[in-house]
N, C-alpha and C. Protein backbone atom coordinates (compact mmCIF):
# COMPACT_ATOMS: atom_id res chain seq x y z
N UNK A 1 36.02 -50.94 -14.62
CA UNK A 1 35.76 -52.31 -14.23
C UNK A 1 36.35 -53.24 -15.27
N UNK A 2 36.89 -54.13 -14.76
CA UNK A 2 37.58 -55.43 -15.73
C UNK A 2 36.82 -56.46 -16.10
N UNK A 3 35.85 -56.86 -14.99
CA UNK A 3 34.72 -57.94 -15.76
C UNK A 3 33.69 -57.26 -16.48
N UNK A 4 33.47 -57.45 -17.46
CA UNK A 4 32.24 -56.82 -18.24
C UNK A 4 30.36 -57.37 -17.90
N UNK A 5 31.00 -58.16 -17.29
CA UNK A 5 29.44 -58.93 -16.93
C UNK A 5 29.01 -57.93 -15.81
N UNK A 6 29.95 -57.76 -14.52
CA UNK A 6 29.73 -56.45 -13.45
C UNK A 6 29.20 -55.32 -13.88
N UNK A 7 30.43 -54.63 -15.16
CA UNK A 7 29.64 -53.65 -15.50
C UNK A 7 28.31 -53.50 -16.24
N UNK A 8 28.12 -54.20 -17.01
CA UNK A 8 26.72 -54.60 -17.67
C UNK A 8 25.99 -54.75 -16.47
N UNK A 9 25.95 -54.81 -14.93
CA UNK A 9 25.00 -55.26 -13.95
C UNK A 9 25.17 -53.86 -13.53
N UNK A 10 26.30 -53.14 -13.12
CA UNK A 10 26.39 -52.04 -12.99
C UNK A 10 25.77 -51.13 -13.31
N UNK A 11 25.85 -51.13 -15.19
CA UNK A 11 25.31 -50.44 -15.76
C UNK A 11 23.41 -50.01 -15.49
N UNK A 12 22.93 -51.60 -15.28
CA UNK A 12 21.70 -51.49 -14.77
C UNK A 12 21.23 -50.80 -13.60
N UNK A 13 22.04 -51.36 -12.90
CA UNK A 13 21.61 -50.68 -10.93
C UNK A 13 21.70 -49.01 -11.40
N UNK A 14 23.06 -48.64 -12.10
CA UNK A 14 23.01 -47.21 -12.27
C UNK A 14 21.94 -46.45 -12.95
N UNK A 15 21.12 -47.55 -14.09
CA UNK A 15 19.57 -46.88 -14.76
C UNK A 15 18.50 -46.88 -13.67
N UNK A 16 18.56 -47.87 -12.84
CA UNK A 16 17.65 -48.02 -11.84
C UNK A 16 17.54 -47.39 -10.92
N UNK A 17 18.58 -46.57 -10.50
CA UNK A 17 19.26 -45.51 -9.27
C UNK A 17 18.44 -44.51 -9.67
N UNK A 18 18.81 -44.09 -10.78
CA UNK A 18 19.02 -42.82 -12.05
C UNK A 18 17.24 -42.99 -11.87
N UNK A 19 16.33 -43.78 -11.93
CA UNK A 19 14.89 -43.84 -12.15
C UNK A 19 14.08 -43.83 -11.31
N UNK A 20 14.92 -44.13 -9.94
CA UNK A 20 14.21 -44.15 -8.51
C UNK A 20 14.86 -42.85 -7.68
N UNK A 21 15.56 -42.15 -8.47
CA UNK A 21 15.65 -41.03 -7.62
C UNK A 21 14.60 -40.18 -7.93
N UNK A 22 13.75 -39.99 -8.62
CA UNK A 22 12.32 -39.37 -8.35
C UNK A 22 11.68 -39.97 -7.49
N UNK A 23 11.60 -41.57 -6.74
CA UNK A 23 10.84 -41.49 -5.58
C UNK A 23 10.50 -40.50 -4.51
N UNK A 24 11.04 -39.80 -4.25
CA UNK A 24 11.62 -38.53 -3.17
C UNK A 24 10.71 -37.69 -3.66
N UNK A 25 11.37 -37.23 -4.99
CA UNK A 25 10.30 -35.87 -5.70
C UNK A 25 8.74 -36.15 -5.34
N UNK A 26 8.49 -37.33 -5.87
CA UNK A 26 7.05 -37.84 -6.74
C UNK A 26 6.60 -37.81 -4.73
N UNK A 27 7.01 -38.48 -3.38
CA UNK A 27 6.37 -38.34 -2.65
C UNK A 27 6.22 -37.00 -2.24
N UNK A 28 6.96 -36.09 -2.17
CA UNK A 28 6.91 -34.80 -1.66
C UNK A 28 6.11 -33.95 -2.14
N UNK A 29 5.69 -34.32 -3.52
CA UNK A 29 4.53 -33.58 -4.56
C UNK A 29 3.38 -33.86 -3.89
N UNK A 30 3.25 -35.20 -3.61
CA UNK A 30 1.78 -35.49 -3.45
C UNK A 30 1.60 -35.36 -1.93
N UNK A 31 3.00 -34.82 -1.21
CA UNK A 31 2.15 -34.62 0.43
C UNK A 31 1.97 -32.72 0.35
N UNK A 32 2.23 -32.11 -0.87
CA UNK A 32 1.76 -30.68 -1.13
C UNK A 32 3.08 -30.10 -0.64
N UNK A 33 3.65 -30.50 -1.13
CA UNK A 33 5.11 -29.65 -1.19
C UNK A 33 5.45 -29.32 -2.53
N UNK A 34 6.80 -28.55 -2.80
CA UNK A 34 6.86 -28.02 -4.22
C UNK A 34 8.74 -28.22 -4.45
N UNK A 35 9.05 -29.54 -4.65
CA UNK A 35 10.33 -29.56 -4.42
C UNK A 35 10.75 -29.26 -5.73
N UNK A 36 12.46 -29.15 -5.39
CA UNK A 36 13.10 -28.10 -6.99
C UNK A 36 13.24 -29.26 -7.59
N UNK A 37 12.84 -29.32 -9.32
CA UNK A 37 12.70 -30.08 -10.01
C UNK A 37 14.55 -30.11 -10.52
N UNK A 38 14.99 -29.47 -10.49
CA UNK A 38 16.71 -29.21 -10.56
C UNK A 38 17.24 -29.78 -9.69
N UNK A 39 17.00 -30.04 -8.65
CA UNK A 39 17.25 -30.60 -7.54
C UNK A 39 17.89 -32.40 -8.06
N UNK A 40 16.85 -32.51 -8.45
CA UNK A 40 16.41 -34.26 -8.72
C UNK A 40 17.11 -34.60 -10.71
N UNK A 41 16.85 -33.38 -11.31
CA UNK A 41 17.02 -33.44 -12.44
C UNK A 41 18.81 -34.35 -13.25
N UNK A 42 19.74 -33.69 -12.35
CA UNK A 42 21.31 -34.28 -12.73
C UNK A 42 21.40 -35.60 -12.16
N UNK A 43 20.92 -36.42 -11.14
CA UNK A 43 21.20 -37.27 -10.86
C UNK A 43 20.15 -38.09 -11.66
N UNK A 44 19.22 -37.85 -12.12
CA UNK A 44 18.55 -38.70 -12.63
C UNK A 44 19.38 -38.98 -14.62
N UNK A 45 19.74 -38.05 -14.99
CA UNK A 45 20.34 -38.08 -16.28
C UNK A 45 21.72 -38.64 -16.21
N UNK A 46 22.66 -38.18 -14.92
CA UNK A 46 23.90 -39.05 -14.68
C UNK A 46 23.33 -40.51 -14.59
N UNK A 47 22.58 -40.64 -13.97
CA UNK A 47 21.94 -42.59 -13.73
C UNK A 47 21.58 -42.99 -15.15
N UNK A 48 20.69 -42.46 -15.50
CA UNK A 48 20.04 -42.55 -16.38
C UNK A 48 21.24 -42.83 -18.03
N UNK A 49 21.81 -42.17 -18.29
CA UNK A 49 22.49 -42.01 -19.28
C UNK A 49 24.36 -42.53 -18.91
N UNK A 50 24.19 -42.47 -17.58
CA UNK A 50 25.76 -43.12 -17.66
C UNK A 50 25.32 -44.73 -17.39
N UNK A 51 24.64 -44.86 -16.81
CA UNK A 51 24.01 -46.68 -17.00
C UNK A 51 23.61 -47.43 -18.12
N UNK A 52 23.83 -46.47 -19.24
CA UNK A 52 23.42 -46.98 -20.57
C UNK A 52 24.28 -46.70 -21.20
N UNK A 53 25.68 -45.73 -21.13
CA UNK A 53 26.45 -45.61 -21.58
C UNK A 53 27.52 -46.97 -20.87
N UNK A 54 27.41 -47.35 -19.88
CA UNK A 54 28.10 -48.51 -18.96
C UNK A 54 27.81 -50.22 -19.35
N UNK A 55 26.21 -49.97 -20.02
CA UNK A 55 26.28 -51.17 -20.75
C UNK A 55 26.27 -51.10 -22.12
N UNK A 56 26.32 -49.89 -22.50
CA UNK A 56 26.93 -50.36 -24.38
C UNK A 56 28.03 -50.87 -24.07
N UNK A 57 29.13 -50.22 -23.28
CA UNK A 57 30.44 -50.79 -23.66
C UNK A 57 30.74 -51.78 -22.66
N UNK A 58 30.49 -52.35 -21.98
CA UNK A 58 30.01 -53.73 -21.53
C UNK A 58 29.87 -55.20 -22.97
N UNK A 59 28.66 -54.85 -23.48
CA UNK A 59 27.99 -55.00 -24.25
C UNK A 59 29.21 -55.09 -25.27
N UNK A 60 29.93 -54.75 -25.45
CA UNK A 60 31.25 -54.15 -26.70
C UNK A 60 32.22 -55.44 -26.21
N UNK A 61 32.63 -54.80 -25.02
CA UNK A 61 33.76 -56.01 -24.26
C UNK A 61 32.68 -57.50 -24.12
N UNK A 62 32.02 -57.58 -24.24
CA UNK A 62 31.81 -59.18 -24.06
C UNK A 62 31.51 -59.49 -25.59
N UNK A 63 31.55 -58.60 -26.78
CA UNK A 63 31.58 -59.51 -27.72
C UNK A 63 30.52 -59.33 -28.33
N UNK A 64 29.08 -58.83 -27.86
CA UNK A 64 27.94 -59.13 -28.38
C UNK A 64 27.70 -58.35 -28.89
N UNK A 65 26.90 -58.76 -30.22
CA UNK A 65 26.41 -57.83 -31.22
C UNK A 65 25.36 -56.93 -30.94
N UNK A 66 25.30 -55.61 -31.79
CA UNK A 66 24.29 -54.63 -30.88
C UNK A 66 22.42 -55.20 -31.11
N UNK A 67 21.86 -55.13 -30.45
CA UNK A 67 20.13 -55.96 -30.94
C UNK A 67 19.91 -55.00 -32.28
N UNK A 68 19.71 -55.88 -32.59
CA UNK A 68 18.70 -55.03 -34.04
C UNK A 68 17.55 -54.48 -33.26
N UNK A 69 17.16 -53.62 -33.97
CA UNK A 69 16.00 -52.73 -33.71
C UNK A 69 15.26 -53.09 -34.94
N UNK A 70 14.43 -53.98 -34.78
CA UNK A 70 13.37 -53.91 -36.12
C UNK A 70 11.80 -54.18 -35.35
N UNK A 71 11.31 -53.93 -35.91
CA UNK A 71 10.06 -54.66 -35.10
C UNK A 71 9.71 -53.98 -33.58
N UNK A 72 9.09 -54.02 -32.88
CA UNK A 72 8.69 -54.22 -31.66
C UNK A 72 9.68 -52.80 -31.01
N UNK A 73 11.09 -53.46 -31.02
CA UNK A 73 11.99 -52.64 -30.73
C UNK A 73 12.05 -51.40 -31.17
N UNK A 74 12.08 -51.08 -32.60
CA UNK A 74 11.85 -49.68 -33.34
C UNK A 74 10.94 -48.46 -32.76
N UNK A 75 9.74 -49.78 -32.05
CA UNK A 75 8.57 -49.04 -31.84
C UNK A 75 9.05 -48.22 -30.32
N UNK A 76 9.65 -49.17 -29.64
CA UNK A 76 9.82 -48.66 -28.17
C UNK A 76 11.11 -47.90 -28.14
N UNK A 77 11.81 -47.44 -28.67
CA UNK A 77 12.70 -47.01 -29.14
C UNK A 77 12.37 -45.73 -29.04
N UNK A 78 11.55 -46.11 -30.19
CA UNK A 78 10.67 -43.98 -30.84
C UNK A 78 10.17 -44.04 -29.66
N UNK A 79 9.42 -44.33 -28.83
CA UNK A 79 8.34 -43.89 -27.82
C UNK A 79 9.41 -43.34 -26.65
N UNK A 80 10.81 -43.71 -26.52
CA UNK A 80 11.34 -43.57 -25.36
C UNK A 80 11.90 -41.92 -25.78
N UNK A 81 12.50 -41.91 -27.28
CA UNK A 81 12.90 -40.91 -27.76
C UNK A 81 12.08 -39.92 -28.08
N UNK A 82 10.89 -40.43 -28.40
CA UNK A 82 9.64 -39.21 -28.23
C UNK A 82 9.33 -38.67 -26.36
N UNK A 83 9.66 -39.46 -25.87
CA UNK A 83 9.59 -39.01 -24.24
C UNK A 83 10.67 -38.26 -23.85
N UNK A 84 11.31 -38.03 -24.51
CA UNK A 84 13.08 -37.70 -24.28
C UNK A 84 12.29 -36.24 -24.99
N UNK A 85 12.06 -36.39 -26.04
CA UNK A 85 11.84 -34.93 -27.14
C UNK A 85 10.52 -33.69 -26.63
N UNK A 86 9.81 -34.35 -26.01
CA UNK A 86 8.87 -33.92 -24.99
C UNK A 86 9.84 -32.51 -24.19
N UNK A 87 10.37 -32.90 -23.38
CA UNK A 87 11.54 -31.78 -22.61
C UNK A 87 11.45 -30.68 -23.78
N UNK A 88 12.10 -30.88 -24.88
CA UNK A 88 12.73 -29.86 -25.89
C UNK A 88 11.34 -29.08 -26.03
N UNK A 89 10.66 -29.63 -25.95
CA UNK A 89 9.25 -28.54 -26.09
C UNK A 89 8.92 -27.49 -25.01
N UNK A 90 9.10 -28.17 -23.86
CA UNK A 90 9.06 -27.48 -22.35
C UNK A 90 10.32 -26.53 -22.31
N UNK A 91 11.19 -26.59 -22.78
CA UNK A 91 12.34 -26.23 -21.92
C UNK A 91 12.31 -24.94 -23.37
N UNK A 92 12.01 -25.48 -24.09
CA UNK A 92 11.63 -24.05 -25.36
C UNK A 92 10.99 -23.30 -25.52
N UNK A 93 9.52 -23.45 -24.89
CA UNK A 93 8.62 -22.87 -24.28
C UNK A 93 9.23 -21.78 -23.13
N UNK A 94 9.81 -22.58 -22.02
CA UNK A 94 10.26 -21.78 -21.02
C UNK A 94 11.25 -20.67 -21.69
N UNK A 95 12.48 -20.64 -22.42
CA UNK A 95 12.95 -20.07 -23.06
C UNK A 95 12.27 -18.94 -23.15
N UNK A 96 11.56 -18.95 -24.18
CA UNK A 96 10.43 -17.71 -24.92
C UNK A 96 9.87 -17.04 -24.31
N UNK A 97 9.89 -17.13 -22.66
CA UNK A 97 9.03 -16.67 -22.13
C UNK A 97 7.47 -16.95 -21.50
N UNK A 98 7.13 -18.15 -22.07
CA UNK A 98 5.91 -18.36 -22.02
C UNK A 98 5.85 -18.81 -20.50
N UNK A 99 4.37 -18.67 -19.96
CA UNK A 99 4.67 -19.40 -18.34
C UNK A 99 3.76 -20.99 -19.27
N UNK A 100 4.57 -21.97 -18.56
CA UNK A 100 4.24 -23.13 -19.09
C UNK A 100 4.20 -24.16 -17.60
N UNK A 101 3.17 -25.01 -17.86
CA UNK A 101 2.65 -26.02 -16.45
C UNK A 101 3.88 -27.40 -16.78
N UNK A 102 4.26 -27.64 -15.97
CA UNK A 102 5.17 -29.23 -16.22
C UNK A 102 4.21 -30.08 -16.33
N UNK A 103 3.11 -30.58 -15.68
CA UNK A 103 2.06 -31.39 -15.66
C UNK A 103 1.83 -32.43 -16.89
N UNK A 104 1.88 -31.47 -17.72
CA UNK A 104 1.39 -32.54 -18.99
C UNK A 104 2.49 -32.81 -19.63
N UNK A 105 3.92 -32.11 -19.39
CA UNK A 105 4.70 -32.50 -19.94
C UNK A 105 5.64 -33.66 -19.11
N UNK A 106 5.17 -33.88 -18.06
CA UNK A 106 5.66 -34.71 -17.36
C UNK A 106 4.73 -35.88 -17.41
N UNK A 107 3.64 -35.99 -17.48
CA UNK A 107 2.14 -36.80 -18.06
C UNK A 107 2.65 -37.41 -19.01
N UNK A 108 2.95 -36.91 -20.19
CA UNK A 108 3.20 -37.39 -21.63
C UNK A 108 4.55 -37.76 -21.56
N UNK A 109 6.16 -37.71 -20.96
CA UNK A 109 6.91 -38.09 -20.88
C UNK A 109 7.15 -39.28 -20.23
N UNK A 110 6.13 -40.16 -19.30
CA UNK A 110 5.72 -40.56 -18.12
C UNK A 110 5.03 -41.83 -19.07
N UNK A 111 4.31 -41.44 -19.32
CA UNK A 111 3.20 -41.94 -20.08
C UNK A 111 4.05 -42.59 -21.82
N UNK A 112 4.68 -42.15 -21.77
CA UNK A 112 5.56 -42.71 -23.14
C UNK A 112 6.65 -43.72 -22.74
N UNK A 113 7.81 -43.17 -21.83
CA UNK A 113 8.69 -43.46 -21.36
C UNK A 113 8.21 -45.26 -20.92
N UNK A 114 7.44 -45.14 -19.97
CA UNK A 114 7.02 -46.78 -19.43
C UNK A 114 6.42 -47.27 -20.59
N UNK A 115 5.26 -46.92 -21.43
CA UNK A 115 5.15 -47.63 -22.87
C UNK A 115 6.15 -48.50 -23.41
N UNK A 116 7.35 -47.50 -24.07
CA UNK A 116 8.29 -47.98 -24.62
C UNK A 116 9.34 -49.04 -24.06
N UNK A 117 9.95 -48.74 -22.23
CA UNK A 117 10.70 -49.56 -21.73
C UNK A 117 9.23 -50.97 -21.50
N UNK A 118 8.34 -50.84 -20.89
CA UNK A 118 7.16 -51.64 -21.00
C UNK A 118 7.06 -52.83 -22.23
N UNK A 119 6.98 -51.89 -23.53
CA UNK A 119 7.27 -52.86 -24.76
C UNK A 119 8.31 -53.81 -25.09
N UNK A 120 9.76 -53.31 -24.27
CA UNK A 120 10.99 -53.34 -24.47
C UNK A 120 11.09 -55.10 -23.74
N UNK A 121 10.61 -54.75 -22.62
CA UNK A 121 10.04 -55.65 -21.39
C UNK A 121 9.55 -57.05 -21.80
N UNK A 122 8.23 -56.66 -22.28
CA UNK A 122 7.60 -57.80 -22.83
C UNK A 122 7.94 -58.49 -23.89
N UNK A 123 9.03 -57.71 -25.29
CA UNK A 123 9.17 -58.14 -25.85
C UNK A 123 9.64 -59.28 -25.72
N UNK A 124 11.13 -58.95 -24.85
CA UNK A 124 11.96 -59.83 -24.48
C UNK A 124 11.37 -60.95 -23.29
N UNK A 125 10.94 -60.66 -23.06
CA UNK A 125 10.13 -62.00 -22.80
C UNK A 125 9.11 -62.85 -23.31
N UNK A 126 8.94 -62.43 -24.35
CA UNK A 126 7.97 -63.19 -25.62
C UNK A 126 9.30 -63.78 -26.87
N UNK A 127 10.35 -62.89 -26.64
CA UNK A 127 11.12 -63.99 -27.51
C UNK A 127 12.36 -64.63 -26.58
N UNK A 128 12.14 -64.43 -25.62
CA UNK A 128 13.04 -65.89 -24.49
C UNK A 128 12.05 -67.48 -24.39
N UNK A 129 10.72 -66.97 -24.42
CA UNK A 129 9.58 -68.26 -24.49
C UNK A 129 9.78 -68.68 -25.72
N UNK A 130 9.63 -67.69 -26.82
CA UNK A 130 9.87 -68.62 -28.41
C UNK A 130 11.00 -69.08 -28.80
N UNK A 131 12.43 -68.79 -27.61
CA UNK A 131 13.74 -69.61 -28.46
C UNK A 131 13.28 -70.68 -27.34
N UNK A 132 12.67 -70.63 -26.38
CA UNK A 132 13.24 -72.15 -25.35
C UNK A 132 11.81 -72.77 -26.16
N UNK A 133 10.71 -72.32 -26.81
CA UNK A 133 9.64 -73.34 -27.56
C UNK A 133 10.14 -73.83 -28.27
N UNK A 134 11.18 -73.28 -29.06
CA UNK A 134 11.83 -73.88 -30.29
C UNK A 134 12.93 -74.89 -30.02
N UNK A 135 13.99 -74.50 -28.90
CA UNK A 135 14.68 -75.24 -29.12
C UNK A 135 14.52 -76.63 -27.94
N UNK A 136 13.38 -76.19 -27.14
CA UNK A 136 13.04 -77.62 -26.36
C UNK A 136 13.81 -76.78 -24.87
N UNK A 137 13.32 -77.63 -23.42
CA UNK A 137 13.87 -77.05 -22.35
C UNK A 137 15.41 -77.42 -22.61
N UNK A 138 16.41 -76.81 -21.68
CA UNK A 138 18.10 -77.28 -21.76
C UNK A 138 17.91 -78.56 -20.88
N UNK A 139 18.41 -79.01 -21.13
CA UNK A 139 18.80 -80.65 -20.30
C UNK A 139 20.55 -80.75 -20.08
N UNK A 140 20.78 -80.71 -18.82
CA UNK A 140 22.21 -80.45 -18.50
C UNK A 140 22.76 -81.88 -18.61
N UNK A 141 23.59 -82.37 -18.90
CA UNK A 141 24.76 -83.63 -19.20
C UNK A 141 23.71 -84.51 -17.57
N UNK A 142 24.04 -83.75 -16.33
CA UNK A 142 24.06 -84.76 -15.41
C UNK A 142 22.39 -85.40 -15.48
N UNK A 143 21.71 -84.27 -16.22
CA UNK A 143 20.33 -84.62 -15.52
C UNK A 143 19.87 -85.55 -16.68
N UNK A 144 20.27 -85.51 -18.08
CA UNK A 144 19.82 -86.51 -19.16
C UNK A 144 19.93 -87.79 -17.96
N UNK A 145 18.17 -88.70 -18.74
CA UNK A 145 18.07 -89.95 -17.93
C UNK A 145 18.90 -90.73 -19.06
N UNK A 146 19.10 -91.58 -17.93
CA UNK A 146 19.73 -93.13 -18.62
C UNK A 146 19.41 -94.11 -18.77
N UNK A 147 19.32 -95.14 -19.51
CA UNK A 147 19.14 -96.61 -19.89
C UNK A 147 18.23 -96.71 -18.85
N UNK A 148 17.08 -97.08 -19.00
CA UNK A 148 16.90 -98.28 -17.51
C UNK A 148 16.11 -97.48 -16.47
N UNK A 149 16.97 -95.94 -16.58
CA UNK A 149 15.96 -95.30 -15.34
C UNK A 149 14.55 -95.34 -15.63
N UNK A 150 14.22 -94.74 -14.30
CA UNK A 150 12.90 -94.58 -14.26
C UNK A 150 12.44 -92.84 -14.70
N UNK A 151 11.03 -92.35 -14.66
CA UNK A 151 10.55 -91.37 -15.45
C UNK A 151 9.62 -91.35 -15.19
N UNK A 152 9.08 -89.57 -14.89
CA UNK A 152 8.09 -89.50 -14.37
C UNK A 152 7.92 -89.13 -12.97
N UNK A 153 6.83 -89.67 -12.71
CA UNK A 153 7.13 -89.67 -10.93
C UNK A 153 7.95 -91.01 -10.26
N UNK A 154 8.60 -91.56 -11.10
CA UNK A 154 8.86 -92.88 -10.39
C UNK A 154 8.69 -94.34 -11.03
N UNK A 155 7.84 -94.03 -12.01
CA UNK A 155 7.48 -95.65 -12.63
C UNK A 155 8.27 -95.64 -13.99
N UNK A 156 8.73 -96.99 -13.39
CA UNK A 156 9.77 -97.16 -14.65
C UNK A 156 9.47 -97.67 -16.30
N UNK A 157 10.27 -96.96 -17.47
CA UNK A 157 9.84 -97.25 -18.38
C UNK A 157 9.02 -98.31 -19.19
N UNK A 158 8.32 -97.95 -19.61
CA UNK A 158 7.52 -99.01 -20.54
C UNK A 158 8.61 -99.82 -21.56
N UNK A 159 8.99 -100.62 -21.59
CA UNK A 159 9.10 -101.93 -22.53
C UNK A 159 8.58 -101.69 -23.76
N UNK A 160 9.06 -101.50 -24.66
CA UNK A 160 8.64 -101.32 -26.33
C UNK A 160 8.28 -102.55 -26.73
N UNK A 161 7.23 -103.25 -27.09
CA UNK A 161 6.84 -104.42 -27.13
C UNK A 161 6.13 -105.59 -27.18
């Protein structure tokens, strides 16, 4: 893609694809079916990881610097990567032999995963309210009032005086 703004939108729809293709799984579980977790597994990591690989470099081509991670971010960060590290336990387990339940490892991956994007979430919307507190609403060229107008609902300025 040549516009980077597309792919950066791209990039999203493809995390969002990548996150709603367990809709399918997650209903079929709960009407007592036992669908293949392999099944669902590649398309969710192609979405998942090429939609984030689509807006780093998005993100690159338009110029913008990468977010710092300090604060808030750090935190949701680890929680997404601790949900990520979860698997390595299951899938090591399975390895060895052990018979192991997905349940809790899907519980605790589940359960971390929305935490962290959750945190990620709110952050950014607790610091979009504190730059527009700070820097006042935008007032576009046409809409600044002028001399004389009126303000308000209608009643025209008070006279300094």
């Amino acid at each position: 893609m040549k516009n980077p703004q597309h792919q950066f939108m791209s990039g999203t729809l493809l995390i969002w694809l990548g996150v709603l293709v367990w809709a399918p799984f997650f209903v079929l579980r709960l009407s007592g079916e036992s669908p293949n977790l392999l099944a669902y597994l590649p398309f969710h990591l192609l979405g998942v990881l090429g939609g984030a690989r689509m807006r780093a470099v998005a993100r690159k081509k338009m110029g913008l610097p990468k977010p710092v991670k300090k604060g808030y971010r750090r935190v949701a960060h680890g929680l997404v990567l601790f949900s990520i590290s979860v698997w390595l336990v299951y899938y090591g387990l399975k390895l060895a032999g052990q018979a192991v339940e997905i349940e809790p490892f899907l519980n605790l991956h589940l359960i971390t995963v929305f935490s962290g994007t959750g945190l990620l979430a709110v952050g950014g919307i607790v610091e979009q309210v504190r730059k527009i507190s700070a820097t006042g609403p935008e007032i576009r060229p046409q809409e600044k009032p002028r001399e004389g107008d009126v303000h308000g609902i209608g009643y025209p300025k008070e006279e300094a005086g």
